[in-house]
Protein backbone atom coordinates (compact mmCIF):
# COMPACT_ATOMS: atom_id res chain seq x y z
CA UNK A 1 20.81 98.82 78.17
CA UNK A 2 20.18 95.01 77.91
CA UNK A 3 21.99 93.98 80.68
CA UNK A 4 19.47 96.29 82.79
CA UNK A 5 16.80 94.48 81.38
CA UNK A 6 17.67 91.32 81.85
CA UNK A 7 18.85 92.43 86.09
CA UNK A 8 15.66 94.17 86.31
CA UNK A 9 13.36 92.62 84.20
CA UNK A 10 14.16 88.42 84.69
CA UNK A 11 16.39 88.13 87.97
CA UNK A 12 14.51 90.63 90.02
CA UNK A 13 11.39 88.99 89.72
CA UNK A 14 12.83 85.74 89.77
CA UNK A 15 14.03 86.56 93.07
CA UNK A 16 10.91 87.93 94.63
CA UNK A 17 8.96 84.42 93.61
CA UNK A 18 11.52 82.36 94.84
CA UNK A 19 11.31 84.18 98.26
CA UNK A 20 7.65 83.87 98.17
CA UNK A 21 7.42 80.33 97.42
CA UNK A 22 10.62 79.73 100.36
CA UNK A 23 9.07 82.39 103.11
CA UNK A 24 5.20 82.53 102.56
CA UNK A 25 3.70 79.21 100.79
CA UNK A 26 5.91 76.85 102.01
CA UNK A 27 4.65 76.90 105.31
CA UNK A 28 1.20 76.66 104.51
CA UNK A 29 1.50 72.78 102.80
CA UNK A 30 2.39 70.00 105.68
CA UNK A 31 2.92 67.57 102.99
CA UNK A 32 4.93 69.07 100.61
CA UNK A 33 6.58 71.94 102.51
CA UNK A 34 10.27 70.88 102.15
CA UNK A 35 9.85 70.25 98.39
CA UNK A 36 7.85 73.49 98.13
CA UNK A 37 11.21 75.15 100.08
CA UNK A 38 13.45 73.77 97.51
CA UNK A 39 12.04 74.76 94.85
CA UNK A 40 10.89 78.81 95.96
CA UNK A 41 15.27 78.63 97.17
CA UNK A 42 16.31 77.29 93.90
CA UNK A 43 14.24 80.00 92.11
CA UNK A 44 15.63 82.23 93.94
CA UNK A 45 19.45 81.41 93.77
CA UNK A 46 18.23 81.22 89.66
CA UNK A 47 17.39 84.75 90.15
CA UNK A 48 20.57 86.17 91.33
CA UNK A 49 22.77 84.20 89.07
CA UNK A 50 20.59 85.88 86.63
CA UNK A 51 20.86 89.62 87.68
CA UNK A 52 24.79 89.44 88.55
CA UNK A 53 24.99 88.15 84.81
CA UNK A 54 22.72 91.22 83.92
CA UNK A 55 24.99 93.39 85.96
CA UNK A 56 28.23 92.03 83.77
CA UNK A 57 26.61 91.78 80.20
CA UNK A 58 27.53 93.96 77.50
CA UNK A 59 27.33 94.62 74.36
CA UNK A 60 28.79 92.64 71.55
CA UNK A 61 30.15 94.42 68.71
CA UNK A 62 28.40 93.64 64.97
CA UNK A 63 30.75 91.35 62.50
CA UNK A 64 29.91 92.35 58.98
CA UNK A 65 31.07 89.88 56.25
C-alpha cells in the first residue's frame, strides 16, 4: 500500500510538472528558457526515479525489543 502512494501520489505528479515546465513554459521565457528546460527535465527524471522506487518498496517487518 505505501509504495502505491508514494508511485502515485509523489512521482506521478512530479512527472507531470516537470513535463510542463520542459514542454509548455519553457518556451514562453527568451531569457531563461534553457535554465527553465533544465530544471522542468530534472523534475521530471526526479519523478520517475521516484515512482520506479514506489513500484519496488515494501514493507519492512516490525523489530520488537
Amino acid at each position: 500500500m505505501v509504495s502505491k502512494q508514494i508511485s502515485i501520489g509523489i512521482g506521478i505528479p512530479m512527472i507531470v510538472i516537470g513535463a510542463v515546465l520542459a514542454v509548455l513554459y519553457a518556451p514562453t521565457q527568451p531569457d531563461l528558457g534553457d535554465t527553465v528546460q533544465f530544471i522542468g527535465s530534472l523534475i521530471g527524471i526526479l519523478g520517475v526515479l521516484i515512482f520506479i522506487a514506489g513500484l519496488f518498496a515494501r514493507k519492512m517487518p516490525r523489530i520488537i525489543s
